[in-house]
PDB file of N, CA and C in Angstrom:
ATOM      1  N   UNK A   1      40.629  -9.527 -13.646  1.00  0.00           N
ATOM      2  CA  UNK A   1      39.251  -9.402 -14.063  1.00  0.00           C
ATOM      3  C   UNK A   1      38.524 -10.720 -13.810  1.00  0.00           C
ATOM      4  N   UNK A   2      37.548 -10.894 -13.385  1.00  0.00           N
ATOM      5  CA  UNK A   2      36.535 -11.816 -12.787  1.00  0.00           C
ATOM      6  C   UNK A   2      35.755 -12.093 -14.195  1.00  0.00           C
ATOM      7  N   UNK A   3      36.394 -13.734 -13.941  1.00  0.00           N
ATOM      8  CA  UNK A   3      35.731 -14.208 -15.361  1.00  0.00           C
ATOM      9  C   UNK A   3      34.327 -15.419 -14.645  1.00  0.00           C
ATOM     10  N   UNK A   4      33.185 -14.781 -15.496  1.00  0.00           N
ATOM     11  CA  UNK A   4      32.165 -16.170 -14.889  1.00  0.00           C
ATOM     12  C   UNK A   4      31.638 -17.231 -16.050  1.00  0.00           C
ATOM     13  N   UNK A   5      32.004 -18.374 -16.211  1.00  0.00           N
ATOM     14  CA  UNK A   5      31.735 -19.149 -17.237  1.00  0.00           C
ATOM     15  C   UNK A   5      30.371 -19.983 -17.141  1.00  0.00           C
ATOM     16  N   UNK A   6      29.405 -20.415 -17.638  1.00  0.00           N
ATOM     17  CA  UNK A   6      27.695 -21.578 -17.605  1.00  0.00           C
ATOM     18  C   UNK A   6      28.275 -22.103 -18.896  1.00  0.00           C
ATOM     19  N   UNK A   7      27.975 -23.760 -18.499  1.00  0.00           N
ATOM     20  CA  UNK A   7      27.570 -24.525 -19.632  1.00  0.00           C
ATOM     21  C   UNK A   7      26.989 -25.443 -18.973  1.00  0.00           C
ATOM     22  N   UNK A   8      26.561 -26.410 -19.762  1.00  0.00           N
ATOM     23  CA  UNK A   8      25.672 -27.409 -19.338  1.00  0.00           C
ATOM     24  C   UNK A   8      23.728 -27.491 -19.957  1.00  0.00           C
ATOM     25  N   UNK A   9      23.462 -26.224 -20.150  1.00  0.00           N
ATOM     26  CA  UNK A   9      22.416 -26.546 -21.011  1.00  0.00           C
ATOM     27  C   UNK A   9      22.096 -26.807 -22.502  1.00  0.00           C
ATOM     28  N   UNK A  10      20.700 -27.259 -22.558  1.00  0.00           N
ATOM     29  CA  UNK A  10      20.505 -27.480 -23.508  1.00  0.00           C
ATOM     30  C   UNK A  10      18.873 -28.022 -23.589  1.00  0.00           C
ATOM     31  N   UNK A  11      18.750 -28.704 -24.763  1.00  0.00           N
ATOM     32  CA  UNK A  11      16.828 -29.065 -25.204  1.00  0.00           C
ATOM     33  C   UNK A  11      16.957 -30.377 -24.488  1.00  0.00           C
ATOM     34  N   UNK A  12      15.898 -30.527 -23.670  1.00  0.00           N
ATOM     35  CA  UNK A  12      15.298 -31.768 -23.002  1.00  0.00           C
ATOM     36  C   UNK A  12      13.754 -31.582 -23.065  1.00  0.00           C
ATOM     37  N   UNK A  13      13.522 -32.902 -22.637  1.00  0.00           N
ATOM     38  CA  UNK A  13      12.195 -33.376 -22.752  1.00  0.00           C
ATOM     39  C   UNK A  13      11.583 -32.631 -21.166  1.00  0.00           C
ATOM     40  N   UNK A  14       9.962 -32.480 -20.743  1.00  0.00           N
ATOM     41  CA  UNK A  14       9.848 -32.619 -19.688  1.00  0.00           C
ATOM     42  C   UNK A  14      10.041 -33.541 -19.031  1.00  0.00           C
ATOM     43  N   UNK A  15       9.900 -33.134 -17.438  1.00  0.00           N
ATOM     44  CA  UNK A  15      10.146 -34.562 -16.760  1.00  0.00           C
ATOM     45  C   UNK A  15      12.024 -35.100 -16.775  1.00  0.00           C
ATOM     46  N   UNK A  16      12.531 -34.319 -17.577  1.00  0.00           N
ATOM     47  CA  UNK A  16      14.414 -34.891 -17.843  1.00  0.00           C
ATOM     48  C   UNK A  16      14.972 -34.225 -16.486  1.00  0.00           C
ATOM     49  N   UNK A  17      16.341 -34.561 -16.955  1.00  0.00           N
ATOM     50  CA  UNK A  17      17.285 -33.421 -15.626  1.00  0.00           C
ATOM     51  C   UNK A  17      18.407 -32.453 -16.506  1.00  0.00           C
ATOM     52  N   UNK A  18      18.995 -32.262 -15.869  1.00  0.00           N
ATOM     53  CA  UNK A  18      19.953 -31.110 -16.453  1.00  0.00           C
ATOM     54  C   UNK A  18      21.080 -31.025 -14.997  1.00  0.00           C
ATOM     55  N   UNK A  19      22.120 -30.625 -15.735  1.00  0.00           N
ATOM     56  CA  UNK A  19      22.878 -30.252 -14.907  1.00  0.00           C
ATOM     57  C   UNK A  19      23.732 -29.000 -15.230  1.00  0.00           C
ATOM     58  N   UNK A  20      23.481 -27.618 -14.571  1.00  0.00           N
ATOM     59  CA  UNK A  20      24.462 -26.815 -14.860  1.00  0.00           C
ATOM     60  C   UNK A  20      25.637 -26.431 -14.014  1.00  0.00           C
ATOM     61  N   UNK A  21      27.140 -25.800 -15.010  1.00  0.00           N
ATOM     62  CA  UNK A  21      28.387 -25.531 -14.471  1.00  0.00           C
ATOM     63  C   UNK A  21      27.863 -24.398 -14.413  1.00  0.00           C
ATOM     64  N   UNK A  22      29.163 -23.647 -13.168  1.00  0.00           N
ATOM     65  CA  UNK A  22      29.550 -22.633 -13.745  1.00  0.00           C
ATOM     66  C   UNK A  22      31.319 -22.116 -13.152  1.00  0.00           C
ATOM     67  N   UNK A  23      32.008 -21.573 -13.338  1.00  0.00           N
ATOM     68  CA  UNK A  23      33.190 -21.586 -13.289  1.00  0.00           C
ATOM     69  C   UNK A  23      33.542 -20.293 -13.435  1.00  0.00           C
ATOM     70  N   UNK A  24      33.935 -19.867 -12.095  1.00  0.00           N
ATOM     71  CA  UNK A  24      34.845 -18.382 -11.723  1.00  0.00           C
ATOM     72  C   UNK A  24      35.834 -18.395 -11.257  1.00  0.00           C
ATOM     73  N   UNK A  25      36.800 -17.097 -12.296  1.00  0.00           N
ATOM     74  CA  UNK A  25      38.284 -17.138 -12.007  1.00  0.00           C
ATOM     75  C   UNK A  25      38.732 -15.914 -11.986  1.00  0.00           C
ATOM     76  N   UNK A  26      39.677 -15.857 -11.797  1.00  0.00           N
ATOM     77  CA  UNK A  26      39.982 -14.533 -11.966  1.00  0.00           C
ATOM     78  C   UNK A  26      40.138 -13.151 -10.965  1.00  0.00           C
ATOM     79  N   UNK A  27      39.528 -13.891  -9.522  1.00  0.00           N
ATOM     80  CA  UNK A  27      39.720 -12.907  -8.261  1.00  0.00           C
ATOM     81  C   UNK A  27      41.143 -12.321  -8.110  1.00  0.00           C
ATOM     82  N   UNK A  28      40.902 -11.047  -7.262  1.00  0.00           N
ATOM     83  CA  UNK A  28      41.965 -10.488  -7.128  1.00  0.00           C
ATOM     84  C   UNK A  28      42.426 -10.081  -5.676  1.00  0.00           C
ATOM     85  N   UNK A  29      43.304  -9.125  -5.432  1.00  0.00           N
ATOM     86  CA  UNK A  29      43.174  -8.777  -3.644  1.00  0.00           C
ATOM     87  C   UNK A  29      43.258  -9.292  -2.873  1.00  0.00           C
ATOM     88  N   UNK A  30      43.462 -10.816  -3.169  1.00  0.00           N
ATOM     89  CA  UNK A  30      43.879 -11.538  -1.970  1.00  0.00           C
ATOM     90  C   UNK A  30      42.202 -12.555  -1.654  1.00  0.00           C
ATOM     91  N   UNK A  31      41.235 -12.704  -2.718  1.00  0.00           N
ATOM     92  CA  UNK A  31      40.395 -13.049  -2.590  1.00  0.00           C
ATOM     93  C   UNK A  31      40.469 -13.795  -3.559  1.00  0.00           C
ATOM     94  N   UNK A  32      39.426 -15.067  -3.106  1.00  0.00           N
ATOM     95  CA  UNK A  32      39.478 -16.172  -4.107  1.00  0.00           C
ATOM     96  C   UNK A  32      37.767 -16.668  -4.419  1.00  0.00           C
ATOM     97  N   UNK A  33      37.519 -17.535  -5.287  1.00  0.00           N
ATOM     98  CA  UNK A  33      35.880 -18.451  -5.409  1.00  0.00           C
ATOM     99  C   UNK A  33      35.229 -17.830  -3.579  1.00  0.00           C
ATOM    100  N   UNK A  34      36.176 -18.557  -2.964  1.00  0.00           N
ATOM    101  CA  UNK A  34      35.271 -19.308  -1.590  1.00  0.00           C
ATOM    102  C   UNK A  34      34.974 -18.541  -0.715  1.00  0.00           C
ATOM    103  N   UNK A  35      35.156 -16.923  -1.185  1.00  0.00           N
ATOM    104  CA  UNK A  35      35.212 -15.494  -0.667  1.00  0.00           C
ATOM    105  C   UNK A  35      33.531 -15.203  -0.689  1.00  0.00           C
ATOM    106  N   UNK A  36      32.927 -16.014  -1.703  1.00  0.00           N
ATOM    107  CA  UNK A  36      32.019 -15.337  -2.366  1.00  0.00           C
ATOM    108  C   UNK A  36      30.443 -16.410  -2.562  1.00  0.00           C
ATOM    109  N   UNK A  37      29.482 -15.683  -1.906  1.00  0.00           N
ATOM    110  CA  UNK A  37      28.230 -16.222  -2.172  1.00  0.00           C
ATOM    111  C   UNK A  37      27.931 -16.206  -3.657  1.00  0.00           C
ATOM    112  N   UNK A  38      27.313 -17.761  -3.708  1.00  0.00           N
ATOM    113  CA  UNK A  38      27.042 -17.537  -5.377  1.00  0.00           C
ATOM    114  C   UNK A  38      25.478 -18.130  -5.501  1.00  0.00           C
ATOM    115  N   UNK A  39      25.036 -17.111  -6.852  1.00  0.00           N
ATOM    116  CA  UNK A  39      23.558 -17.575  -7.534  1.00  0.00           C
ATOM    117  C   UNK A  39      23.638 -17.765  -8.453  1.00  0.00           C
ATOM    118  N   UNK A  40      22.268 -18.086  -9.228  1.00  0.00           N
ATOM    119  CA  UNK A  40      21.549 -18.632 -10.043  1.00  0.00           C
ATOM    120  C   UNK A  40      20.453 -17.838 -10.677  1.00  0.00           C
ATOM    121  N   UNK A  41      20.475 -17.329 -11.780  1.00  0.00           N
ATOM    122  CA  UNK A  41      18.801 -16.522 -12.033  1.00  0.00           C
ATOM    123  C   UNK A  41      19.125 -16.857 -13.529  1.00  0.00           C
ATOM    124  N   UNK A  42      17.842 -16.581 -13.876  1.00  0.00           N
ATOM    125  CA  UNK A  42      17.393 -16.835 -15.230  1.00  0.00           C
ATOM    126  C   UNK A  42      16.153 -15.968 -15.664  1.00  0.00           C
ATOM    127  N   UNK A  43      16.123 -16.017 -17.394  1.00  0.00           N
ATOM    128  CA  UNK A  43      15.520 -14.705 -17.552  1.00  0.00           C
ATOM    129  C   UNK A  43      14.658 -15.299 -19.040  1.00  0.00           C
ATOM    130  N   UNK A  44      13.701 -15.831 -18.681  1.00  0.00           N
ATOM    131  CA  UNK A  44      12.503 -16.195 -19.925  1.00  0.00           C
ATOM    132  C   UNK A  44      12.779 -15.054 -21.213  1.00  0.00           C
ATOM    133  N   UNK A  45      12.204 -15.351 -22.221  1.00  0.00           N
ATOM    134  CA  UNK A  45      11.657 -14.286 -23.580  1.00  0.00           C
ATOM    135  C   UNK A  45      10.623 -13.161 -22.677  1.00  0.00           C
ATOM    136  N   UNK A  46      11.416 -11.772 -23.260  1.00  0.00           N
ATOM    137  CA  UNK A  46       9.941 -11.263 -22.428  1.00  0.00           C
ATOM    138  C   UNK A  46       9.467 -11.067 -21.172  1.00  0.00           C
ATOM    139  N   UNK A  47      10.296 -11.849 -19.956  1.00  0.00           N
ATOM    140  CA  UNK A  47      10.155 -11.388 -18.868  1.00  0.00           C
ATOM    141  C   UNK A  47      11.735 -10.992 -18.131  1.00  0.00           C
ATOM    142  N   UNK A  48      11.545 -10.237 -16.572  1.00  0.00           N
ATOM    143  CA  UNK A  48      12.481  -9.839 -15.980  1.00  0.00           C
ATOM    144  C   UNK A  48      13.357 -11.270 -15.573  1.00  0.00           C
ATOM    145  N   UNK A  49      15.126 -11.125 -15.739  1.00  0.00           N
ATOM    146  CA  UNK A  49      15.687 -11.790 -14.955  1.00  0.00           C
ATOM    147  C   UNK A  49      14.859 -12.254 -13.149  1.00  0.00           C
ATOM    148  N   UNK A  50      15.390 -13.027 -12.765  1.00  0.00           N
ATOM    149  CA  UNK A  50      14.585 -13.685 -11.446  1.00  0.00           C
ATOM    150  C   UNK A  50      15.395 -14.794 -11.052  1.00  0.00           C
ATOM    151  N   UNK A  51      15.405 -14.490  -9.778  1.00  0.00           N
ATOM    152  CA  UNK A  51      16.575 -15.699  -8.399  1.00  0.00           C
ATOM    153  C   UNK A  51      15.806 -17.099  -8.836  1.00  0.00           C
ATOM    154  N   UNK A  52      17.212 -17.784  -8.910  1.00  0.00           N
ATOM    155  CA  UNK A  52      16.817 -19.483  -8.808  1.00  0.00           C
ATOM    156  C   UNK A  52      16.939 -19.895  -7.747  1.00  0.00           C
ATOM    157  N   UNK A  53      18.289 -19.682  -7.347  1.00  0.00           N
ATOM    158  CA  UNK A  53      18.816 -20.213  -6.483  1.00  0.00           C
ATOM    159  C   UNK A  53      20.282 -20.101  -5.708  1.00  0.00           C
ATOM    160  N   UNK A  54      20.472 -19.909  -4.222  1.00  0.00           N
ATOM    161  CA  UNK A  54      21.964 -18.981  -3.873  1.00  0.00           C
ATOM    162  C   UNK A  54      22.461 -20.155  -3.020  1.00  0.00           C
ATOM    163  N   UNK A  55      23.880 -20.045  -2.943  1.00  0.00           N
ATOM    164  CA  UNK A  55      24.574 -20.574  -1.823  1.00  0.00           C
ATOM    165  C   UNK A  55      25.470 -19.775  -1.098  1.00  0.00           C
ATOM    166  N   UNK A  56      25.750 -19.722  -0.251  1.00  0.00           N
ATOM    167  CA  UNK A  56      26.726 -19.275   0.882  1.00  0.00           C
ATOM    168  C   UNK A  56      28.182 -19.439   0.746  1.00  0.00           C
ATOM    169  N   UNK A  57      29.173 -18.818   1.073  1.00  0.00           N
ATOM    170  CA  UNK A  57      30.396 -19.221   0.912  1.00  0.00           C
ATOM    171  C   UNK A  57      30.648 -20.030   1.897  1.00  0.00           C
ATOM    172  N   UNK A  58      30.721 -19.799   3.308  1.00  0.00           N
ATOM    173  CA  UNK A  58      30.913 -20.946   4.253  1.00  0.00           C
ATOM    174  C   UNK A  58      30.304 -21.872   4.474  1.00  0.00           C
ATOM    175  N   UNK A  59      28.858 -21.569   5.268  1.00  0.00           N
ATOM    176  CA  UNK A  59      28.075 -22.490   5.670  1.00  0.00           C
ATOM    177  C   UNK A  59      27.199 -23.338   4.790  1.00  0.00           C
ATOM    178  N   UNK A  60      27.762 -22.921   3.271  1.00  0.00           N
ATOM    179  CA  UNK A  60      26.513 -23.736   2.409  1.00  0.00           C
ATOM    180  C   UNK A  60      25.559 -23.497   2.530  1.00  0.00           C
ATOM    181  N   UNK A  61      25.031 -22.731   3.109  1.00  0.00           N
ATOM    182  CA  UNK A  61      23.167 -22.109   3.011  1.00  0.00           C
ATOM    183  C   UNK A  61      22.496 -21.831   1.891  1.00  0.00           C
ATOM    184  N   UNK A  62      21.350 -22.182   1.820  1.00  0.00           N
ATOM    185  CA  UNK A  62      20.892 -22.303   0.080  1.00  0.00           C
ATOM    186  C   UNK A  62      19.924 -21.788   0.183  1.00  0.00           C
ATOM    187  N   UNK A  63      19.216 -21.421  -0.425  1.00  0.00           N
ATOM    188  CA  UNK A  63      18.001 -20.783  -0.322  1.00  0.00           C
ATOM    189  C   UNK A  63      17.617 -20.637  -2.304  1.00  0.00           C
ATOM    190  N   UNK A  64      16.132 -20.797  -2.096  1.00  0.00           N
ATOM    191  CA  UNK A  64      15.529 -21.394  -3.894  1.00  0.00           C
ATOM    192  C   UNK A  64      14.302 -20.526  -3.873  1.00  0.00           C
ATOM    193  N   UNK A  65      14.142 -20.254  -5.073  1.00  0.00           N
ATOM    194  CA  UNK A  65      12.758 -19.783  -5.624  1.00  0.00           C
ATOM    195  C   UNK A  65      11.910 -20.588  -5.276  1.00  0.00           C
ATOM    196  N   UNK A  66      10.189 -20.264  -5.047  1.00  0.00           N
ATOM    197  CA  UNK A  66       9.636 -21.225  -4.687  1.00  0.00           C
ATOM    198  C   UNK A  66       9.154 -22.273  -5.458  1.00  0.00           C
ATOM    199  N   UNK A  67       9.218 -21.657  -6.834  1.00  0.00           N
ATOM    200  CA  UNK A  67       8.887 -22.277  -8.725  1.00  0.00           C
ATOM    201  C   UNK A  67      10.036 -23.354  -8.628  1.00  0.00           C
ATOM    202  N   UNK A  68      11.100 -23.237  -8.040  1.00  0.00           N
ATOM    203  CA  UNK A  68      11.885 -24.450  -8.794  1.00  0.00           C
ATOM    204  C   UNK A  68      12.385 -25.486  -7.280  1.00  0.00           C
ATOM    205  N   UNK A  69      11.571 -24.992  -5.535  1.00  0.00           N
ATOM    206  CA  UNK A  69      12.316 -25.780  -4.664  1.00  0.00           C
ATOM    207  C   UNK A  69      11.706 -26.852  -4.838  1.00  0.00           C
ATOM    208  N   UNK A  70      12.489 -27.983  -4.251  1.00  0.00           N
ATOM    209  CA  UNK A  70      12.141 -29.389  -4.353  1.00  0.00           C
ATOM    210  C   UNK A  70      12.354 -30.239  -5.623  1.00  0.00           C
ATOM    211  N   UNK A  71      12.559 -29.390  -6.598  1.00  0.00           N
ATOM    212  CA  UNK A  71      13.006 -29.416  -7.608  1.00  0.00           C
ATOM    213  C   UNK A  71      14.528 -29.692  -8.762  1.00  0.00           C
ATOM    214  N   UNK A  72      14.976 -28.362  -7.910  1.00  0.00           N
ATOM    215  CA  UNK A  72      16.288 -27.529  -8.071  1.00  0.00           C
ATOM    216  C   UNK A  72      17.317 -28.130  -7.069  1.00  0.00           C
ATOM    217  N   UNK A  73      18.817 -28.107  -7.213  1.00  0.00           N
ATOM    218  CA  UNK A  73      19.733 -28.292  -5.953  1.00  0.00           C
ATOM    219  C   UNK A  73      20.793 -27.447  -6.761  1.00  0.00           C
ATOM    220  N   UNK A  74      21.263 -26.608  -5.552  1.00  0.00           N
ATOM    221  CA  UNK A  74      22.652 -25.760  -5.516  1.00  0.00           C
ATOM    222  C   UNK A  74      23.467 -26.219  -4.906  1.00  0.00           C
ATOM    223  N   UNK A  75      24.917 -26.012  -5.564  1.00  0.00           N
ATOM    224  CA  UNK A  75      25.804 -27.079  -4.590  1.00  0.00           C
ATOM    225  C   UNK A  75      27.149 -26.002  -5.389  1.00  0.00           C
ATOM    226  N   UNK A  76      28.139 -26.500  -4.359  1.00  0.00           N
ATOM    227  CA  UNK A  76      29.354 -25.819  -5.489  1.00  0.00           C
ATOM    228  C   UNK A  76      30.948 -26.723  -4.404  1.00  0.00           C
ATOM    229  N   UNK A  77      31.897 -26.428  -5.315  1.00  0.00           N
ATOM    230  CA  UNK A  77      32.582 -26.618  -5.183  1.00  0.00           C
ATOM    231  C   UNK A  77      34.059 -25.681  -5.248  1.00  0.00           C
ATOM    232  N   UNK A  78      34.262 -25.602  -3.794  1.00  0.00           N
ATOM    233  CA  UNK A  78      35.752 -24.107  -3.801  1.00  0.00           C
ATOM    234  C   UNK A  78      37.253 -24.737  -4.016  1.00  0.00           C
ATOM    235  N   UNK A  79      37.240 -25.993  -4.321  1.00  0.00           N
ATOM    236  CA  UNK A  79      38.487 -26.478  -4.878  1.00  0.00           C
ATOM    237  C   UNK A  79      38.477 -26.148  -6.430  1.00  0.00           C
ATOM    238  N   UNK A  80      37.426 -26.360  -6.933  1.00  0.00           N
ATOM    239  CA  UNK A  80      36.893 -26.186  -8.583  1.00  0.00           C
ATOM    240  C   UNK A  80      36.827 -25.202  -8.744  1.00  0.00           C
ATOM    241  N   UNK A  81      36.281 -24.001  -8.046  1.00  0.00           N
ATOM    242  CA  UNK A  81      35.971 -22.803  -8.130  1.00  0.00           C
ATOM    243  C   UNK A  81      34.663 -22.811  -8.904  1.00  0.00           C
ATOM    244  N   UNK A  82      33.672 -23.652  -8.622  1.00  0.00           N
ATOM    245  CA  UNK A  82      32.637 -23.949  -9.109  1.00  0.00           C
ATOM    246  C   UNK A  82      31.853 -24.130  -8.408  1.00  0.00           C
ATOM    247  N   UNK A  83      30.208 -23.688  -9.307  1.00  0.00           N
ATOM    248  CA  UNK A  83      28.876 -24.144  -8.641  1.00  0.00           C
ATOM    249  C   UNK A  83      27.706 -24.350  -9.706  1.00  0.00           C
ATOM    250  N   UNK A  84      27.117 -25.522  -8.969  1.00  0.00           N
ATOM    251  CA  UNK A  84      26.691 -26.602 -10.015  1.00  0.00           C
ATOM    252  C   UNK A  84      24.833 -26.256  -9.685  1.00  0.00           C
ATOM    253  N   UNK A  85      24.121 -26.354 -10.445  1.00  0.00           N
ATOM    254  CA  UNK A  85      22.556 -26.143 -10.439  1.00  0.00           C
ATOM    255  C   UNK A  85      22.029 -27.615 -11.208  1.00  0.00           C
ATOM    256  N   UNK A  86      21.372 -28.409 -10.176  1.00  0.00           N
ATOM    257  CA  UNK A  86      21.183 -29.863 -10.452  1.00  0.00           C
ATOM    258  C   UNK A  86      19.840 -29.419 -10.867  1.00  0.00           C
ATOM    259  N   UNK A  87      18.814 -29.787 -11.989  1.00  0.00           N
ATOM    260  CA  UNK A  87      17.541 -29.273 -12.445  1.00  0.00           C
ATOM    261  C   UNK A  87      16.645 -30.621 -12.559  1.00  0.00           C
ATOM    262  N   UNK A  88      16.151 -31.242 -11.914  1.00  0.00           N
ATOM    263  CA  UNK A  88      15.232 -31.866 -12.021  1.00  0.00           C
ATOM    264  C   UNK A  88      13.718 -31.607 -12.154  1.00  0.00           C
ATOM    265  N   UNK A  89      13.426 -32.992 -12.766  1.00  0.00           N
ATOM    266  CA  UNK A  89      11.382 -32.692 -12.851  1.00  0.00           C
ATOM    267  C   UNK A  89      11.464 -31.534 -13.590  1.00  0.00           C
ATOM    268  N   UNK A  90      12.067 -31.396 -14.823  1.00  0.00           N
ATOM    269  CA  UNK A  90      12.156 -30.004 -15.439  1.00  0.00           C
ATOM    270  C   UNK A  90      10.565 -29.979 -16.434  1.00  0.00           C
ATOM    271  N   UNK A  91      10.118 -28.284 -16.199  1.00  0.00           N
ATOM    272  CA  UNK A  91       9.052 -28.366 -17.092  1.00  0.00           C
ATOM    273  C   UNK A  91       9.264 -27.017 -17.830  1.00  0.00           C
ATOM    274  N   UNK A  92       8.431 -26.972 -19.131  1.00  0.00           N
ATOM    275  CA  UNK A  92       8.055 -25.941 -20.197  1.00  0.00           C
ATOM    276  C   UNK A  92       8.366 -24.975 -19.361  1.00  0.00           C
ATOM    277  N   UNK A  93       7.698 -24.640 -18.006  1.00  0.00           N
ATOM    278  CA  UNK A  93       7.952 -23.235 -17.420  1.00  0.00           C
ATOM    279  C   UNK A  93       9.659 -23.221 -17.092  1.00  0.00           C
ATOM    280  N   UNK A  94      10.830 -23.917 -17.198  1.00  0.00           N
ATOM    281  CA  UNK A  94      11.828 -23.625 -17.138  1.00  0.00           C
ATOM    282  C   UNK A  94      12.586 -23.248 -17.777  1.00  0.00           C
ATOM    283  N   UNK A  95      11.675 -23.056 -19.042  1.00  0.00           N
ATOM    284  CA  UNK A  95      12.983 -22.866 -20.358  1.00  0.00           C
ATOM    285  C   UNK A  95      13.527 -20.983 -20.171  1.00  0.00           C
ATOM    286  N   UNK A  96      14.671 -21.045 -20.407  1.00  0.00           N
ATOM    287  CA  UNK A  96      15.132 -19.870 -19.876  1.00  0.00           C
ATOM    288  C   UNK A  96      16.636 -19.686 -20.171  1.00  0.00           C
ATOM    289  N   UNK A  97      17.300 -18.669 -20.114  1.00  0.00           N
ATOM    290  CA  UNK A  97      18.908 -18.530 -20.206  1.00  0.00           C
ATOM    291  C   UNK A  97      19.140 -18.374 -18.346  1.00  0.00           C
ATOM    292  N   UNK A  98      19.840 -19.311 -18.187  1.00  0.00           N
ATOM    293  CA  UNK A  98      20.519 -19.306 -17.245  1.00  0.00           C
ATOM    294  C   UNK A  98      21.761 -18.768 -16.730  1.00  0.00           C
ATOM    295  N   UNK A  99      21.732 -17.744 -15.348  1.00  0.00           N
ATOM    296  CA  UNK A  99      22.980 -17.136 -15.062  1.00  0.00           C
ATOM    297  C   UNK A  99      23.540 -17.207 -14.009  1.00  0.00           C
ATOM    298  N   UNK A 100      24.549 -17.660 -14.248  1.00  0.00           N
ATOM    299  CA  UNK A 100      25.433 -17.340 -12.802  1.00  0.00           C
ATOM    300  C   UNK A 100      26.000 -15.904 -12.509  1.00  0.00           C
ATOM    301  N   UNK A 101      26.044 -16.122 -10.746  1.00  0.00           N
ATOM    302  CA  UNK A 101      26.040 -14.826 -10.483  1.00  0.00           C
ATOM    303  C   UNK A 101      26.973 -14.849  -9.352  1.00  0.00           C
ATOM    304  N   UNK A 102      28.121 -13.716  -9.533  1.00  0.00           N
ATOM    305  CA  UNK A 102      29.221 -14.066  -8.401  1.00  0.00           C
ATOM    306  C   UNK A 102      28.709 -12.784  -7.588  1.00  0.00           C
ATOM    307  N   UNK A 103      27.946 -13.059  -5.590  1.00  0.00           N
ATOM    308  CA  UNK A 103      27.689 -11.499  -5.341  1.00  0.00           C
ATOM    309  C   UNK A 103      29.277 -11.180  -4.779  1.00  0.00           C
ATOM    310  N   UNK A 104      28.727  -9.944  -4.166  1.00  0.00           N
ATOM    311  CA  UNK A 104      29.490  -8.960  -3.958  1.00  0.00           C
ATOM    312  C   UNK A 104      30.687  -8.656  -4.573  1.00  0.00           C
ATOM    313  N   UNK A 105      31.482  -9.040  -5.862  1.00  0.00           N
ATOM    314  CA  UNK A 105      31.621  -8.507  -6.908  1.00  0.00           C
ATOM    315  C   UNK A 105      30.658  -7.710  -7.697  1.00  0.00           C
ATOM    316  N   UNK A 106      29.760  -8.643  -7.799  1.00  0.00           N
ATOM    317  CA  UNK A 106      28.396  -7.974  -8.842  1.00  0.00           C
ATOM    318  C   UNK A 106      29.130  -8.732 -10.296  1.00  0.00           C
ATOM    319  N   UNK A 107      29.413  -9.590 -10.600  1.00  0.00           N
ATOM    320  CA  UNK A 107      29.628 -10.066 -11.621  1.00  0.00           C
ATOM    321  C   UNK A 107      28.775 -11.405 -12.557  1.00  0.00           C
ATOM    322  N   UNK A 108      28.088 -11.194 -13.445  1.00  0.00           N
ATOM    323  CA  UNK A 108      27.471 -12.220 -14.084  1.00  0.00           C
ATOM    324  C   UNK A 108      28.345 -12.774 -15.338  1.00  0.00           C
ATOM    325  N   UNK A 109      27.858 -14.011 -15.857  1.00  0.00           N
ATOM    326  CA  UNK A 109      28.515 -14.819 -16.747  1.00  0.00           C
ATOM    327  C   UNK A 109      27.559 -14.475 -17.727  1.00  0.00           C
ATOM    328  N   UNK A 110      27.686 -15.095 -19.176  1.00  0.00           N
ATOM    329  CA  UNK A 110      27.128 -14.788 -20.498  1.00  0.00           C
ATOM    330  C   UNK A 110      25.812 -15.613 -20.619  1.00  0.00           C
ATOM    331  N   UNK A 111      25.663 -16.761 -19.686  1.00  0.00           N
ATOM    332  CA  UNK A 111      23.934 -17.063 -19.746  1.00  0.00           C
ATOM    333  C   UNK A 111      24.517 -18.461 -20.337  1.00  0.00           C
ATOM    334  N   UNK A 112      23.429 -19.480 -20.456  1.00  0.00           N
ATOM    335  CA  UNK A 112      23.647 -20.838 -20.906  1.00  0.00           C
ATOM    336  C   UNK A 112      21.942 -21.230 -21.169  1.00  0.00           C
ATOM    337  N   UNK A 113      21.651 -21.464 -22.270  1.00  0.00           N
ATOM    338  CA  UNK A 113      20.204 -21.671 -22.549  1.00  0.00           C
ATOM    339  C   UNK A 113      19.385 -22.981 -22.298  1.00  0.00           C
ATOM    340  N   UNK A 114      18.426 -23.251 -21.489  1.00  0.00           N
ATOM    341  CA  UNK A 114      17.586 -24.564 -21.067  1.00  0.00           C
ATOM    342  C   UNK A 114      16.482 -24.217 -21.948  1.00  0.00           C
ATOM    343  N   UNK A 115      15.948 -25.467 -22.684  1.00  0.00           N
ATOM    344  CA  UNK A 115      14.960 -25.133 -23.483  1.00  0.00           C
ATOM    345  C   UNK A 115      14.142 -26.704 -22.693  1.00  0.00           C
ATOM    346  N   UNK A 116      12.630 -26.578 -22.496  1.00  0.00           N
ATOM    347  CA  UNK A 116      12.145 -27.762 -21.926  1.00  0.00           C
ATOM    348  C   UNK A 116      11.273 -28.102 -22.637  1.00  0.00           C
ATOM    349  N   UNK A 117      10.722 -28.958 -23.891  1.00  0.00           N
ATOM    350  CA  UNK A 117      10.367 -28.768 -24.702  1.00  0.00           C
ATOM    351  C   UNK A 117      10.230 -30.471 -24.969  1.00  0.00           C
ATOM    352  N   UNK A 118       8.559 -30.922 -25.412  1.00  0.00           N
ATOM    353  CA  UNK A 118       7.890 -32.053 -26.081  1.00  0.00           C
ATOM    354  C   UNK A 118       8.095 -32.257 -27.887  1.00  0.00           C
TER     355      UNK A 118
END
């Protein structure tokens, strides 16, 4: 069973950084982490979940919302079985539960909460 773990958030100031984990285990079939494109979405009070941010299993290809590029960095690591969401220049509009997302499983983790807050 495909386990997806987030931590790393929490209350910051605007203007702070953040850094989120996230950590998947648990593949099966002969498949491992590095099998698998991974994202990022998050889901305000009140509004729909929405893409942060994806990476590629091979080539590292990233691709970002346009609210958080220049901003945001996706990165991961297939020795760790991890992928990391670097959050800079964070503002009020980011506060949100954050999710990782393993595709083509279709598997999400339990969320990790960013609050951006004066």
């Amino acid at each position: 069973q495909i386990r997806v773990v987030e931590s790393g958030g929490g209350l910051v100031q605007p203007g702070e950084s953040l850094r989120l984990s996230c950590v998947a285990d648990g593949f099966t079939h002969g498949y491992t982490f590095r099998h698998y494109d991974m994202s990022w979405y998050r889901q305000a009070p009140g509004k729909e979940r929405e893409f942060v941010a994806s990476i590629t299993n091979v080539y590292l290809s990233t691709r970002y919302a346009d609210s958080v590029k220049g901003r945001f960095t996706i990165s991961r690591d297939n020795a760790r079985s991890s992928v990391y969401l670097q959050m800079d220049s964070l503002v009020p509009e980011d506060t949100a539960m954050y999710y990782c997302y393993v595709q083509g499983p279709a598997v999400w983790g339990q969320g990790t909460q960013v609050t951006v807050s004066s």
